[in-house]
N, C-alpha and C. Protein backbone atom coordinates (compact mmCIF):
# COMPACT_ATOMS: atom_id res chain seq x y z
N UNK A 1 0.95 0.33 -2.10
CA UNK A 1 -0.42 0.33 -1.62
C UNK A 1 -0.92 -1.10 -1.64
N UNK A 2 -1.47 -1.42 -0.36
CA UNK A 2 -1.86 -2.94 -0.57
C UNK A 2 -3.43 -2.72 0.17
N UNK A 3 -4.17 -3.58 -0.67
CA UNK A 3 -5.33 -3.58 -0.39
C UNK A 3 -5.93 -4.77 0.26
N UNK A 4 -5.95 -5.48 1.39
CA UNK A 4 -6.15 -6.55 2.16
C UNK A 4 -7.61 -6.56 3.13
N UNK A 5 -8.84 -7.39 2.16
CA UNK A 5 -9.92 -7.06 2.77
C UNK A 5 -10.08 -8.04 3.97
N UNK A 6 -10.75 -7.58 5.04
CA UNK A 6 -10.77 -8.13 5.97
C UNK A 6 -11.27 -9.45 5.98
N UNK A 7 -12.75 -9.65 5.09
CA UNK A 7 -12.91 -11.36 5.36
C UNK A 7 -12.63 -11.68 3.62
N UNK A 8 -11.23 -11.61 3.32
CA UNK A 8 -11.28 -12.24 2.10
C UNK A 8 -10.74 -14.25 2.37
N UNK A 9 -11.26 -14.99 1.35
CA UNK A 9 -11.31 -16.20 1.84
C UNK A 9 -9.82 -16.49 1.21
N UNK A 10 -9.23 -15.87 0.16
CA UNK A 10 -8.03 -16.40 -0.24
C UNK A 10 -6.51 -16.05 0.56
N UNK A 11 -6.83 -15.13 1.40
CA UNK A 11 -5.81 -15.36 2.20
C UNK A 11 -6.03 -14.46 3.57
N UNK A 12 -4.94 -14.59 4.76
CA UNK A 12 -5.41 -14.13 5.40
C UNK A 12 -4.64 -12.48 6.08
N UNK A 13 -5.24 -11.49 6.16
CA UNK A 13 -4.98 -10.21 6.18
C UNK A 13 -3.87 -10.07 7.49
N UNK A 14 -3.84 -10.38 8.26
CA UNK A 14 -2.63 -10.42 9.37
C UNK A 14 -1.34 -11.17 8.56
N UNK A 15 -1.55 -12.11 7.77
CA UNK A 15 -0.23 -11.97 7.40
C UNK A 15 0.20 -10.97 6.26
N UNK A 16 -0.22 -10.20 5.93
CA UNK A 16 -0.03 -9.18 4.80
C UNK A 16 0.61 -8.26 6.07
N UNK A 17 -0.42 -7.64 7.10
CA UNK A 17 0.19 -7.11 7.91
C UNK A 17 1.43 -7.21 8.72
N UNK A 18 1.40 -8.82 8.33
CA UNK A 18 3.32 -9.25 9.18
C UNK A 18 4.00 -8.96 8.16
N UNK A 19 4.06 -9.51 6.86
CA UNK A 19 4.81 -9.01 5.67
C UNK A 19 5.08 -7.08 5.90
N UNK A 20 4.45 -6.66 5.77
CA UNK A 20 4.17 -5.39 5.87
C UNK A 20 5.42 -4.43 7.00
N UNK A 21 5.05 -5.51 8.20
CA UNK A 21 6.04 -4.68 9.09
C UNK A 21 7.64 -5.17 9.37
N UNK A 22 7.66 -6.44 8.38
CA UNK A 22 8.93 -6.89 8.00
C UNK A 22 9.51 -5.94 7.11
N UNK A 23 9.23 -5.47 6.21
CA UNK A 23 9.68 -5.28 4.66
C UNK A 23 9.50 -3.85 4.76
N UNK A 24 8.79 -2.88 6.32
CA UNK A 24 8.56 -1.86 5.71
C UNK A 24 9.61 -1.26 6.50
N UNK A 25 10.93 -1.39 7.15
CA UNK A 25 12.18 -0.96 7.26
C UNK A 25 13.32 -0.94 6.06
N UNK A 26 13.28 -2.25 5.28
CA UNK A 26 14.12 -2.33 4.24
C UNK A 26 13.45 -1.75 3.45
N UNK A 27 12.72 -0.99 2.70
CA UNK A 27 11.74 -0.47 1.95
C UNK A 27 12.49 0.96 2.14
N UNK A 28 12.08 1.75 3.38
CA UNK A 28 12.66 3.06 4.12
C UNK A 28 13.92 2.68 3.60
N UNK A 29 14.99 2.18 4.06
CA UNK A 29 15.93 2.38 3.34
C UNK A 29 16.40 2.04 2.34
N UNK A 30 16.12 1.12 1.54
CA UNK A 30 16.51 0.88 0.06
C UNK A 30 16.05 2.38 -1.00
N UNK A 31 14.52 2.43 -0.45
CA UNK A 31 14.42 4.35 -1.34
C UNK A 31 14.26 5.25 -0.57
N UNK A 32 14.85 5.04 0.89
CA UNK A 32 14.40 6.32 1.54
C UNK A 32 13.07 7.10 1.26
N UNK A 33 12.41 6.12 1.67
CA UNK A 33 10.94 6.06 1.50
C UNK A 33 10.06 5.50 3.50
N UNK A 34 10.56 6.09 4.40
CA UNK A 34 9.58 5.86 5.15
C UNK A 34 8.04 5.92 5.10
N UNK A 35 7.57 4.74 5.91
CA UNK A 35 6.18 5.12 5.45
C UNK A 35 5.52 4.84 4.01
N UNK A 36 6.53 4.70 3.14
CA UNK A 36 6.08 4.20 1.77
C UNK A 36 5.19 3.04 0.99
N UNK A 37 4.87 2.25 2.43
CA UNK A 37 4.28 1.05 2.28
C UNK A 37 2.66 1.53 2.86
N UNK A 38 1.72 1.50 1.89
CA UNK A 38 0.38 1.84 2.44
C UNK A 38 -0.35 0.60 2.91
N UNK A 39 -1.12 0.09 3.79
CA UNK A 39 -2.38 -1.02 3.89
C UNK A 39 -3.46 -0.87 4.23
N UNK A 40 -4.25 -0.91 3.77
CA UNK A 40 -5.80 -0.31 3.70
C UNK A 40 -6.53 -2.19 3.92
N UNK A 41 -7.45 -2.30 5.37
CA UNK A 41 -8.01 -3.37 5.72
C UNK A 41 -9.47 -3.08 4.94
N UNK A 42 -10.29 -3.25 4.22
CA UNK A 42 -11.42 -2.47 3.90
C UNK A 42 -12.16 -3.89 4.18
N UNK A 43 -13.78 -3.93 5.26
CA UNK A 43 -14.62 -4.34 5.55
C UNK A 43 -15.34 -5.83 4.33
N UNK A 44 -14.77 -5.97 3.98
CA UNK A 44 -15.34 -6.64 2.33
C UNK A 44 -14.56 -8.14 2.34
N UNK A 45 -15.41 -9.08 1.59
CA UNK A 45 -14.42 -10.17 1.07
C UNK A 45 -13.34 -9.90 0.03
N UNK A 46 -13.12 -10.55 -0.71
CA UNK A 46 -12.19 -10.28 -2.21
C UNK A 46 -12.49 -9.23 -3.09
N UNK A 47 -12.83 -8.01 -2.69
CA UNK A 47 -12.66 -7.30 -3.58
C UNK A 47 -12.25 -5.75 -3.47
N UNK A 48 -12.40 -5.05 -4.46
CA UNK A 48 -11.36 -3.91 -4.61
C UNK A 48 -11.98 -2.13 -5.02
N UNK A 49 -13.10 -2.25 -3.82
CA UNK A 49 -14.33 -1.64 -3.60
C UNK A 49 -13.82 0.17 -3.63
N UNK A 50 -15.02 0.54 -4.46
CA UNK A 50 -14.80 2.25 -5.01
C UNK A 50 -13.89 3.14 -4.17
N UNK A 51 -14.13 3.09 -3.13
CA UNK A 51 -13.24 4.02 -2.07
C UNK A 51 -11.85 3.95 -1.85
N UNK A 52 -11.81 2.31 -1.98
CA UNK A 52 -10.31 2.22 -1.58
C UNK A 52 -9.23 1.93 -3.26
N UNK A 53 -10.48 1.80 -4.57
CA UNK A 53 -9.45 2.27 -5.43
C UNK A 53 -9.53 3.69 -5.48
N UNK A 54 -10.31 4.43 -5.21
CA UNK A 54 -9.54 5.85 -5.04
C UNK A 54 -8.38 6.28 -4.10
N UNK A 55 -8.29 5.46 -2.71
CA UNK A 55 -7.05 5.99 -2.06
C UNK A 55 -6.37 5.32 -2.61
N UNK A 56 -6.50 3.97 -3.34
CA UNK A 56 -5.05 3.26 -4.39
C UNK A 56 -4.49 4.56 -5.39
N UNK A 57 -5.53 5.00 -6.11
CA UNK A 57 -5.42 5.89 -7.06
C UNK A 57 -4.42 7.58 -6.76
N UNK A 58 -5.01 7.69 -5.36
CA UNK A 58 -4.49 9.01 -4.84
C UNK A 58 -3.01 8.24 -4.77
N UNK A 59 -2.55 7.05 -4.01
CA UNK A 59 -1.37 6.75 -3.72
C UNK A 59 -0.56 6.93 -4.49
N UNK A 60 -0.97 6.18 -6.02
CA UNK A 60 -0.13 6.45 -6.86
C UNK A 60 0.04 7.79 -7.73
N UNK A 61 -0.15 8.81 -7.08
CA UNK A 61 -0.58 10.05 -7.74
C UNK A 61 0.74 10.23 -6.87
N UNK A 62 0.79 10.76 -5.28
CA UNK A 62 1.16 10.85 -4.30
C UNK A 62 2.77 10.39 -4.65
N UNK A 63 2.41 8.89 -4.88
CA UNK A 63 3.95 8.34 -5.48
C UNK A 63 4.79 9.12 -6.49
N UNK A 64 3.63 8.99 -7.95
CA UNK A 64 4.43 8.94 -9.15
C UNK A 64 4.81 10.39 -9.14
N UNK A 65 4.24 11.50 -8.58
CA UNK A 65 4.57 12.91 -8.58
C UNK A 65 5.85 13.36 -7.80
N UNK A 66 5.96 12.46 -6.64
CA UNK A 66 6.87 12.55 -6.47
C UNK A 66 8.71 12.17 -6.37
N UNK A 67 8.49 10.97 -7.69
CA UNK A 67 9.35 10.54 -8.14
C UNK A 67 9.92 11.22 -9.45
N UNK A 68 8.83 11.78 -10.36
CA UNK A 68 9.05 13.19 -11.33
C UNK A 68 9.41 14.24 -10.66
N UNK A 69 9.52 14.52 -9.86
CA UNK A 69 10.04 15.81 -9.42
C UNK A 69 11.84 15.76 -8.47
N UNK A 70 11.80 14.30 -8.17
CA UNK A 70 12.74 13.70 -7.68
C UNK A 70 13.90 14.08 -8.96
N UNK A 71 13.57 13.47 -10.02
CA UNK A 71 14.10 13.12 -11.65
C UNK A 71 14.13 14.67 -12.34
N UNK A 72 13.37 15.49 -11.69
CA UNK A 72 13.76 17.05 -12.37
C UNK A 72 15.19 17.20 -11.97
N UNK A 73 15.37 17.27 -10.86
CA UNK A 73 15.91 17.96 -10.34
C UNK A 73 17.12 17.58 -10.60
């Protein structure tokens, strides 16, 4: 889950998004994880505003549940 606000001054959000669509093929296959790479642009400078730590929060719910159940089995 990456959280990249649109006017943050420390860096700039298109390259998160190039990173993003580099890394998110080797990603898919190193854990067979398509799609496993989240990016959320949220309207804001530098920061890490209520809504989008809840979809951080759901992500890693989303994730970690299904890596325990991976490990049951």
């Amino acid at each position: 889950f990456i959280n990249a606000p649109l006017h943050d001054t420390n860096f700039e959000w298109t390259g998160v998004d190039d990173c993003v669509r580099s890394a998110q093929p080797v990603y898919a296959r190193i854990f067979r994880a398509p799609g496993g790479l989240e990016v959320v642009h949220p309207d804001c400078a530098h920061d890490f505003p209520p809504d989008i730590r809840t979809k951080a929060y759901e992500f890693l719910d989303r994730s970690l549940a299904t890596k325990a159940a991976t490990r049951r089995r």
